[in-house]
N, C-alpha and C. Protein backbone atom coordinates (compact mmCIF):
# COMPACT_ATOMS: atom_id res chain seq x y z
N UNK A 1 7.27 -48.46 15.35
CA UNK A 1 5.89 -48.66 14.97
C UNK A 1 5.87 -49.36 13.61
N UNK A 2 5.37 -50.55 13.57
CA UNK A 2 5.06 -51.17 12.27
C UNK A 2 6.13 -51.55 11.54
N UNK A 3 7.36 -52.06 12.25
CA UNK A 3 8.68 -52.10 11.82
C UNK A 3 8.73 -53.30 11.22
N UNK A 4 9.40 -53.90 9.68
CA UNK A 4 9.15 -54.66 9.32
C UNK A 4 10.13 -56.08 10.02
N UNK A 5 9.80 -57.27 10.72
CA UNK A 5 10.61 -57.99 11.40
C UNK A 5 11.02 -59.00 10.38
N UNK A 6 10.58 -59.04 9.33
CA UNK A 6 11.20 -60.19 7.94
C UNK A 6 11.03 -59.12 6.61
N UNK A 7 12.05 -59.07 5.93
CA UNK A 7 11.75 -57.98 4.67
C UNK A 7 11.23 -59.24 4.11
N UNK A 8 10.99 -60.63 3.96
CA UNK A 8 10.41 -61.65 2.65
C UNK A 8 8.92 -61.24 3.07
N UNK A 9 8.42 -61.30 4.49
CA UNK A 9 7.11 -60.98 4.66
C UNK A 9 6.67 -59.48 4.44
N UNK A 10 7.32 -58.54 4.61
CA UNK A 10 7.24 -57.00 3.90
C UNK A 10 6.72 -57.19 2.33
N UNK A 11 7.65 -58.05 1.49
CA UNK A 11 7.52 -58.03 0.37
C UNK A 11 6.24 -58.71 -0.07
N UNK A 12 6.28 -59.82 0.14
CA UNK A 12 4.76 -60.88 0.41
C UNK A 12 3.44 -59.98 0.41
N UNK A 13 3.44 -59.13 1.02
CA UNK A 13 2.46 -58.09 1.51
C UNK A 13 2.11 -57.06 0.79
N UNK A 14 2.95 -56.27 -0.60
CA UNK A 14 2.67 -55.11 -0.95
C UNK A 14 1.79 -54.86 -1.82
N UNK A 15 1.28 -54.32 -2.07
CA UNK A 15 0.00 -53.92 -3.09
C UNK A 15 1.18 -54.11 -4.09
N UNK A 16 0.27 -54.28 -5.43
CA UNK A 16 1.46 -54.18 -6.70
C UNK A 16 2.00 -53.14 -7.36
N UNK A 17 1.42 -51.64 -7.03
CA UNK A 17 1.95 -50.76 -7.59
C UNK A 17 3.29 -50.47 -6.49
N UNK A 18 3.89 -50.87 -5.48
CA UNK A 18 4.84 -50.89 -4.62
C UNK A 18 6.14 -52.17 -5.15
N UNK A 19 5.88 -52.83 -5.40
CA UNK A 19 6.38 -53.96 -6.00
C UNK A 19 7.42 -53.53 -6.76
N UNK A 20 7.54 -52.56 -7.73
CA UNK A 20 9.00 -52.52 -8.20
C UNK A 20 9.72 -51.73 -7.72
N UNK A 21 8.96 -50.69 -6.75
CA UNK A 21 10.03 -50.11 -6.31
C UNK A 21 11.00 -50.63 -5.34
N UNK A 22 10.33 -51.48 -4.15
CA UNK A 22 10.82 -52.36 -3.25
C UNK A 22 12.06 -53.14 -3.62
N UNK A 23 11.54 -53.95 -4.90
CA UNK A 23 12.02 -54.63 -5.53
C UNK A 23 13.96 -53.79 -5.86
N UNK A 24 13.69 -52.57 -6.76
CA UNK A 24 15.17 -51.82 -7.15
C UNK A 24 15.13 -51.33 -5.79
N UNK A 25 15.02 -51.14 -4.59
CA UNK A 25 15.43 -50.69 -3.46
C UNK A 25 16.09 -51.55 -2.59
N UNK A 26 15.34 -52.81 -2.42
CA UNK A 26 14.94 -54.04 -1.32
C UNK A 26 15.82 -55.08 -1.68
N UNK A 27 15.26 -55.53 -2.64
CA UNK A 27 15.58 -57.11 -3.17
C UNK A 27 14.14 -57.78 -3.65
N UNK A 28 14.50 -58.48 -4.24
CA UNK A 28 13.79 -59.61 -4.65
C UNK A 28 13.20 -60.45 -4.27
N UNK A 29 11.88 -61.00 -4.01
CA UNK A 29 11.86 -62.35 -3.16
C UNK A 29 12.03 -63.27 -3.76
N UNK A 30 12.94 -63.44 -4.76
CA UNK A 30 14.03 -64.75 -5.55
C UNK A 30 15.38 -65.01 -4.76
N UNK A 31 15.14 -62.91 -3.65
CA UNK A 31 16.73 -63.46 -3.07
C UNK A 31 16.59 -63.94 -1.53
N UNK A 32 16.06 -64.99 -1.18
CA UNK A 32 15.58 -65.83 0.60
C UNK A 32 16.72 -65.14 1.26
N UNK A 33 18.15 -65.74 0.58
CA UNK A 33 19.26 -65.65 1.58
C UNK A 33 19.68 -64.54 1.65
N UNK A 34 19.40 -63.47 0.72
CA UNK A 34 19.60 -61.84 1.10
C UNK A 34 18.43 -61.24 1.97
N UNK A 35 17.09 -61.62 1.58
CA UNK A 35 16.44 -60.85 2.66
C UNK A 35 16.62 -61.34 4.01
N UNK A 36 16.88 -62.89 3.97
CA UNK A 36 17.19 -63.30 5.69
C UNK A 36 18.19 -62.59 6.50
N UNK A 37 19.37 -62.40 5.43
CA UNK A 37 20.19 -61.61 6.38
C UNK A 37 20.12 -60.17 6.42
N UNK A 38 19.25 -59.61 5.79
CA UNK A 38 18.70 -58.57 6.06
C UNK A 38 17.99 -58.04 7.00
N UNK A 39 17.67 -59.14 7.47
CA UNK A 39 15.88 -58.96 8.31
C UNK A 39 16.09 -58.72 9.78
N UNK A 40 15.66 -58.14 10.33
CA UNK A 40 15.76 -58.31 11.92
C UNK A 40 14.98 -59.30 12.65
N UNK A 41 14.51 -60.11 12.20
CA UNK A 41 14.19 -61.70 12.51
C UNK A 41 14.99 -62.61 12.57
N UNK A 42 16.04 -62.31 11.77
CA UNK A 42 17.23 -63.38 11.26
C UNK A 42 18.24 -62.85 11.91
N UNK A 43 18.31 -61.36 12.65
CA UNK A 43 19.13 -61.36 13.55
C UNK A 43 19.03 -60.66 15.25
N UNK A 44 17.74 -60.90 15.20
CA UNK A 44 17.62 -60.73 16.49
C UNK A 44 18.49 -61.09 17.50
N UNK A 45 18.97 -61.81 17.56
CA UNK A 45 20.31 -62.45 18.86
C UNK A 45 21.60 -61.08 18.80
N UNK A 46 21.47 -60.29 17.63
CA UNK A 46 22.75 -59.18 17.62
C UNK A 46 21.86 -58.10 18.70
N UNK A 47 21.26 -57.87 18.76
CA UNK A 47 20.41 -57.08 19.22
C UNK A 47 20.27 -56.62 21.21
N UNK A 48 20.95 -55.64 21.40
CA UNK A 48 22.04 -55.51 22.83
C UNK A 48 21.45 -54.12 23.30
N UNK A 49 20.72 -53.37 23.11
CA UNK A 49 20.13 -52.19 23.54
C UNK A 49 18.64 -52.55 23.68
N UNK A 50 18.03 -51.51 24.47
CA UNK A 50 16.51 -51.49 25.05
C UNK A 50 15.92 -51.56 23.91
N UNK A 51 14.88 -52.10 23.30
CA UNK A 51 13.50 -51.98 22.09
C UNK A 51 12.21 -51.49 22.55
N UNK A 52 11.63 -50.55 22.12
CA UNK A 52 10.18 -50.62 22.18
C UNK A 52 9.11 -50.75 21.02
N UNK A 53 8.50 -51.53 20.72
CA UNK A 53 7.70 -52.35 19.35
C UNK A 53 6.52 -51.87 20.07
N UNK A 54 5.93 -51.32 19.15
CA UNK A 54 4.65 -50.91 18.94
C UNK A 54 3.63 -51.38 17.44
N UNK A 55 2.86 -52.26 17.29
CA UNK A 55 2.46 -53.36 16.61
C UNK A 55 0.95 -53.25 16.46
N UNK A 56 0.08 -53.33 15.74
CA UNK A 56 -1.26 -53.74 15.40
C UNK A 56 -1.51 -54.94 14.79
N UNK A 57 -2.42 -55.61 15.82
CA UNK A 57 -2.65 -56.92 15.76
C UNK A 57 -2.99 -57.26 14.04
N UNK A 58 -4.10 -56.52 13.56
CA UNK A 58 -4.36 -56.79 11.89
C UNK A 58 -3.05 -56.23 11.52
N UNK A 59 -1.66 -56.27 11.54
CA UNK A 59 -0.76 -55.77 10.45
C UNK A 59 -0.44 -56.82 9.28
N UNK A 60 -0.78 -56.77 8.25
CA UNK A 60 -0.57 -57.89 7.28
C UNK A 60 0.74 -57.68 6.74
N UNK A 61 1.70 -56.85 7.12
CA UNK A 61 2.78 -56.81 6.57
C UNK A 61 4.08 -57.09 7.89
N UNK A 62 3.77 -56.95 8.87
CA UNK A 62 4.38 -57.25 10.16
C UNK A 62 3.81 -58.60 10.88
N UNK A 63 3.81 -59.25 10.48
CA UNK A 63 3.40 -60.58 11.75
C UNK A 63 3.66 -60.98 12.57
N UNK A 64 2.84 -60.85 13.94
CA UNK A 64 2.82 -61.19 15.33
C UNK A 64 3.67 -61.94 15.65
N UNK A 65 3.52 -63.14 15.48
CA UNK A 65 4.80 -64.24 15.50
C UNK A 65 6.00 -63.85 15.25
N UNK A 66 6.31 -63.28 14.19
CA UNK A 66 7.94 -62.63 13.90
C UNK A 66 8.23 -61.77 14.79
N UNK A 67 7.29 -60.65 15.63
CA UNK A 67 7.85 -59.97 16.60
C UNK A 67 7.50 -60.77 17.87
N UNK A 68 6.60 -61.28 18.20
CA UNK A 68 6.73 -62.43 19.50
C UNK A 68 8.45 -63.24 19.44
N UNK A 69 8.50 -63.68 18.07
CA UNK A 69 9.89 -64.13 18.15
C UNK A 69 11.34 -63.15 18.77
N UNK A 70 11.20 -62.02 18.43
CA UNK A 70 12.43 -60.99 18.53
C UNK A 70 11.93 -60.79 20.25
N UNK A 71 11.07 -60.41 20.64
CA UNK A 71 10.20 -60.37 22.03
C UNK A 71 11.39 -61.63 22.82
N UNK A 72 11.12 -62.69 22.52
CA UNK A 72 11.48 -63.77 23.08
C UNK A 72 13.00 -63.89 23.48
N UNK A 73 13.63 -63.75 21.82
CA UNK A 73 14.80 -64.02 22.11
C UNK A 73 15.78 -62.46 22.94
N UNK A 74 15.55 -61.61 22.90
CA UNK A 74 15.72 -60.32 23.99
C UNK A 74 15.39 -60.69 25.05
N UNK A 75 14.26 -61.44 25.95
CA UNK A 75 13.86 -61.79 27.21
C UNK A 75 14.93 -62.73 27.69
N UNK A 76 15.19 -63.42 26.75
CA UNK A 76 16.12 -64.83 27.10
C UNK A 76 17.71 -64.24 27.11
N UNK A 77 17.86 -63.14 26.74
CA UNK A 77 19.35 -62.03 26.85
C UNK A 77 18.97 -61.36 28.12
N UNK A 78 17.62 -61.52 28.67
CA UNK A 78 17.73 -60.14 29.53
C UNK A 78 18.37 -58.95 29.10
N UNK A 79 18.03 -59.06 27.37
CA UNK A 79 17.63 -57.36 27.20
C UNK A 79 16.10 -56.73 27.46
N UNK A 80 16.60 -55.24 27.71
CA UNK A 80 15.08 -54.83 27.90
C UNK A 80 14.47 -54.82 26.99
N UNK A 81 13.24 -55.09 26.54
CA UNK A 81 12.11 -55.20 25.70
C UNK A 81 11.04 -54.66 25.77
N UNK A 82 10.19 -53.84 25.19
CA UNK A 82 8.40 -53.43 25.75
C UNK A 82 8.08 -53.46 24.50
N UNK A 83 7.08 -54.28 24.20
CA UNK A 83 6.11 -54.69 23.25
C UNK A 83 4.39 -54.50 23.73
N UNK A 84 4.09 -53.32 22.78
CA UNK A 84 2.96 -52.69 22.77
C UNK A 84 1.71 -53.37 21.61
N UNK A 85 0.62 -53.59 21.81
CA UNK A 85 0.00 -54.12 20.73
C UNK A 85 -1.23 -53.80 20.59
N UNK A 86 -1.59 -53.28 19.60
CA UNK A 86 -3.02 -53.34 19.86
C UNK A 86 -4.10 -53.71 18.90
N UNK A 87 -4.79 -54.56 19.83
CA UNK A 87 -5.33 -55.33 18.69
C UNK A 87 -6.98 -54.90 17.60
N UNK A 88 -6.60 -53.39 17.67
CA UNK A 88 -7.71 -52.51 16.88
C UNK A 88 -7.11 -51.86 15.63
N UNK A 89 -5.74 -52.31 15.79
CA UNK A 89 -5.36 -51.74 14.01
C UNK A 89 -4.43 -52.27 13.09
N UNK A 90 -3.82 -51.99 12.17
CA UNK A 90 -3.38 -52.47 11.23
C UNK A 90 -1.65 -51.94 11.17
N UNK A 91 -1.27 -51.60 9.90
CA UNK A 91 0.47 -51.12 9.80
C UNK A 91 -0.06 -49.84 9.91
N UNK A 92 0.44 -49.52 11.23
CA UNK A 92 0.45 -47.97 11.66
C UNK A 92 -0.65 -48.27 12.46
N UNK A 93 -0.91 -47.06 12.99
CA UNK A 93 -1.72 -46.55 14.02
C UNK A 93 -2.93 -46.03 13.69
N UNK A 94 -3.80 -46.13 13.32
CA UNK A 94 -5.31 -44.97 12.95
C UNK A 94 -5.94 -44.39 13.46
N UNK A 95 -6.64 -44.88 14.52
CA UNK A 95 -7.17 -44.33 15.57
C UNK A 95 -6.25 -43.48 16.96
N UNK A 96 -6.63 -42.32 17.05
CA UNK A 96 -6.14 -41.14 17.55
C UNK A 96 -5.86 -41.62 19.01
N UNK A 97 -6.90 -41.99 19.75
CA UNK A 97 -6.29 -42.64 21.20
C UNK A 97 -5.06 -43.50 21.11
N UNK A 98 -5.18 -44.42 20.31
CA UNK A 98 -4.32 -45.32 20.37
C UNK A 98 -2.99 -45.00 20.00
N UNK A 99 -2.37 -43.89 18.66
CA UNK A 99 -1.48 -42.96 18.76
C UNK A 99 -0.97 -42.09 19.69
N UNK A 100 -1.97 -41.53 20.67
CA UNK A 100 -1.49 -40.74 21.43
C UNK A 100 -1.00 -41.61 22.59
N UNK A 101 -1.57 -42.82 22.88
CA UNK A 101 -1.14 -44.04 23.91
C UNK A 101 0.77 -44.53 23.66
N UNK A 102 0.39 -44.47 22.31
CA UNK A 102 2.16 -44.86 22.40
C UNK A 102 2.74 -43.75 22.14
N UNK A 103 2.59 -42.62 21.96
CA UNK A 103 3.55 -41.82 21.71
C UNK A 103 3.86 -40.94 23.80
N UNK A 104 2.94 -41.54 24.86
CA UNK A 104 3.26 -41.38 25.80
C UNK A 104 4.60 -42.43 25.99
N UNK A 105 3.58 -43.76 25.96
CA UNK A 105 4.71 -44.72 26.43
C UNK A 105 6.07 -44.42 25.79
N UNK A 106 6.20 -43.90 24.24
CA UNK A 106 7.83 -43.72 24.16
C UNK A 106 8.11 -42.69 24.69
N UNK A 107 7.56 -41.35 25.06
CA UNK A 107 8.03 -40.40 25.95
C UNK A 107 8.92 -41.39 27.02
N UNK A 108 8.20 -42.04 28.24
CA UNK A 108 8.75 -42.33 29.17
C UNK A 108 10.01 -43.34 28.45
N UNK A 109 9.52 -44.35 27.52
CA UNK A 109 10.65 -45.37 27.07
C UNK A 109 11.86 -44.42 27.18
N UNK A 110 11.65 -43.47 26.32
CA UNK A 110 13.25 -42.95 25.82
C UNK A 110 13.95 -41.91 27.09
N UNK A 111 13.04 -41.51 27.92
CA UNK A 111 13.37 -41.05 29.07
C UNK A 111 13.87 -41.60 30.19
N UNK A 112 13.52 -42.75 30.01
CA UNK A 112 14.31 -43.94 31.00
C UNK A 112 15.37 -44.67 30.37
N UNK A 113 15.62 -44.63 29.24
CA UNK A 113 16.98 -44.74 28.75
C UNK A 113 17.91 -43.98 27.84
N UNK A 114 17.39 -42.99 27.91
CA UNK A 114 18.11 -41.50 27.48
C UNK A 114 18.21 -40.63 28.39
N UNK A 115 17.26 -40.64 29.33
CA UNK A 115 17.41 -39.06 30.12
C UNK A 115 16.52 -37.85 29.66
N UNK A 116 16.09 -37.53 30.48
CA UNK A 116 15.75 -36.34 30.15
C UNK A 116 13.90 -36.19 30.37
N UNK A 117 13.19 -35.32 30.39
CA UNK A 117 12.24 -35.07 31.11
C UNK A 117 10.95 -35.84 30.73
N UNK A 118 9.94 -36.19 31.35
CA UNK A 118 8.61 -36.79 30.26
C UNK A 118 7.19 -36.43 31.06
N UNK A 119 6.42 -36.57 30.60
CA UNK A 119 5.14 -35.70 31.47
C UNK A 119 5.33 -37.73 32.31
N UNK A 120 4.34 -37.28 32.66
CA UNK A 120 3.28 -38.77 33.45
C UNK A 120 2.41 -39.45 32.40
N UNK A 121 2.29 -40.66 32.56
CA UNK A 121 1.52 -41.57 31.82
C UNK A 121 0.26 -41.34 32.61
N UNK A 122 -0.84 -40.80 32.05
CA UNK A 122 -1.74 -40.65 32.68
C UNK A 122 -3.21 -41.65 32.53
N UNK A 123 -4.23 -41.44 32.25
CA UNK A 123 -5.35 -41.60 30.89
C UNK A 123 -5.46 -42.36 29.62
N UNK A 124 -4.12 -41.62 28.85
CA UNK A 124 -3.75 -41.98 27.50
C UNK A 124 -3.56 -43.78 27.06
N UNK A 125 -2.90 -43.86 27.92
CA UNK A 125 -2.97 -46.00 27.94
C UNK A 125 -4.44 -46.15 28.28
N UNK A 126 -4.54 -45.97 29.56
CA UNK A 126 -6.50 -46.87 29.57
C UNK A 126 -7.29 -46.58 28.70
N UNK A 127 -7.43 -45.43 28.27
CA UNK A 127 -8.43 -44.93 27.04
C UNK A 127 -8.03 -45.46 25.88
N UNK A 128 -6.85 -46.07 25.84
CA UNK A 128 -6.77 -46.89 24.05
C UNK A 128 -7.00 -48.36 24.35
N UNK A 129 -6.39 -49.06 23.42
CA UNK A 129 -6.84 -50.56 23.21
C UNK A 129 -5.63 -51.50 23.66
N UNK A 130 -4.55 -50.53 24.14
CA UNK A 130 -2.75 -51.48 24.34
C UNK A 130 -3.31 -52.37 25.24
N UNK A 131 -2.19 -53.68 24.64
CA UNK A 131 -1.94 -54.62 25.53
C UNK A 131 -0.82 -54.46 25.59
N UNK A 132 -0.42 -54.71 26.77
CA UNK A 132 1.46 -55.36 26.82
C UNK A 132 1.98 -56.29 27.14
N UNK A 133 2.01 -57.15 26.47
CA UNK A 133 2.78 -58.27 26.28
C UNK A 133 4.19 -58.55 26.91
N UNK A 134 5.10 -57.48 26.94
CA UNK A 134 5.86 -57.87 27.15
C UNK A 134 6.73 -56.12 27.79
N UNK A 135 7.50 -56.38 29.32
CA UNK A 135 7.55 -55.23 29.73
C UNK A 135 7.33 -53.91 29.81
N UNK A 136 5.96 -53.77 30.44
CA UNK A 136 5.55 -52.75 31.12
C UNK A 136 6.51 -52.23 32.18
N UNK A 137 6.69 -53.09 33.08
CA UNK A 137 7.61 -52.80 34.31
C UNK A 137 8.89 -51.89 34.15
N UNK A 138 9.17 -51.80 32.38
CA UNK A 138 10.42 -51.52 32.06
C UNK A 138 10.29 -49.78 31.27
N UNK A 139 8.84 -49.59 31.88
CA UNK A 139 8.58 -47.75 31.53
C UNK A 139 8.02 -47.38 32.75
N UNK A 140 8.39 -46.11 33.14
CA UNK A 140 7.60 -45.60 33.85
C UNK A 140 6.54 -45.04 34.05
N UNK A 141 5.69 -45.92 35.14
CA UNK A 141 4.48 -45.49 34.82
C UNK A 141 3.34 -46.15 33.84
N UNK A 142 3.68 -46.96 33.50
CA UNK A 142 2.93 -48.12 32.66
C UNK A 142 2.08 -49.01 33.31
N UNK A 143 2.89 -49.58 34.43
CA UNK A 143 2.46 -50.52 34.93
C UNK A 143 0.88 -49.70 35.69
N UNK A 144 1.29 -49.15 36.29
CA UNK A 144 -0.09 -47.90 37.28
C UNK A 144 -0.81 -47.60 36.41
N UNK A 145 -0.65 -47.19 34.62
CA UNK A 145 -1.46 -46.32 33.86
C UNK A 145 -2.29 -47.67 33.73
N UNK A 146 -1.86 -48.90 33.41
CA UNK A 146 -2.70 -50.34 32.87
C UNK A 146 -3.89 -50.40 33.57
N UNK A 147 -4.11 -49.98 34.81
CA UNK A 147 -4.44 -50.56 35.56
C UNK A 147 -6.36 -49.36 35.62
């Protein structure tokens, strides 16, 4: 949820009382070629296990495009991918439907590639705002709850 896909655009983004801490934690945005190879934008192609991204369209610190990009290049591996979005919130989740919507879908996500038990996707998806962009087919029960 709200995972940052470029730390230069993380940084770009912070209110200023966040700024130095990032900064003695993070890096610098003087350092391009350290946050690039930092970033999971810059290395999406290493990237060999299932993902599930869960995203709000207003996130000013996560941008669409940078995870459409990681989206892409996983499809083109035929790794599994499910990219959740919704386009009613910001970094993080606020609204209570829409939390409880993905915290089904990762029930089933991690149950279909971990094992182990998960209720049914019921309600919880149609009653929020998700789109999915990018594999539904690849949870159970997603595809039927969309609908």
């Amino acid at each position: 949820i709200a995972g940052p896909a470029h730390v230069k655009t993380l940084l770009e983004s912070l209110p200023s009382h966040l700024e130095t801490v990032f900064n003695q934690r993070v890096g610098l945005l003087e350092e391009a070629s350290f946050l690039d190879a930092i970033s999971p934008l810059s290395r999406a192609d290493a990237i060999v296990k299932p993902l599930l991204i869960g995203q709000g369209q207003h996130d000013s610190r996560v941008k669409a495009e940078e995870i459409r990009h990681i989206v892409n290049s996983m499809q083109a591996r035929s790794i599994p991918v499910t990219y959740i979005s919704f386009p009613d919130e910001g970094h993080g989740f606020a609204r209570s439907v829409n939390n409880l919507a993905f915290l089904a879908i990762t029930e089933a996500f991690l149950s279909q590639h971990l094992g182990g038990y998960r209720q049914p996707i019921e309600n919880e998806v149609r009653d929020s705002s998700a789109e999915i962009p990018a594999g539904a087919g690849q949870v159970p029960g997603l595809s039927e709850a969309m609908r």
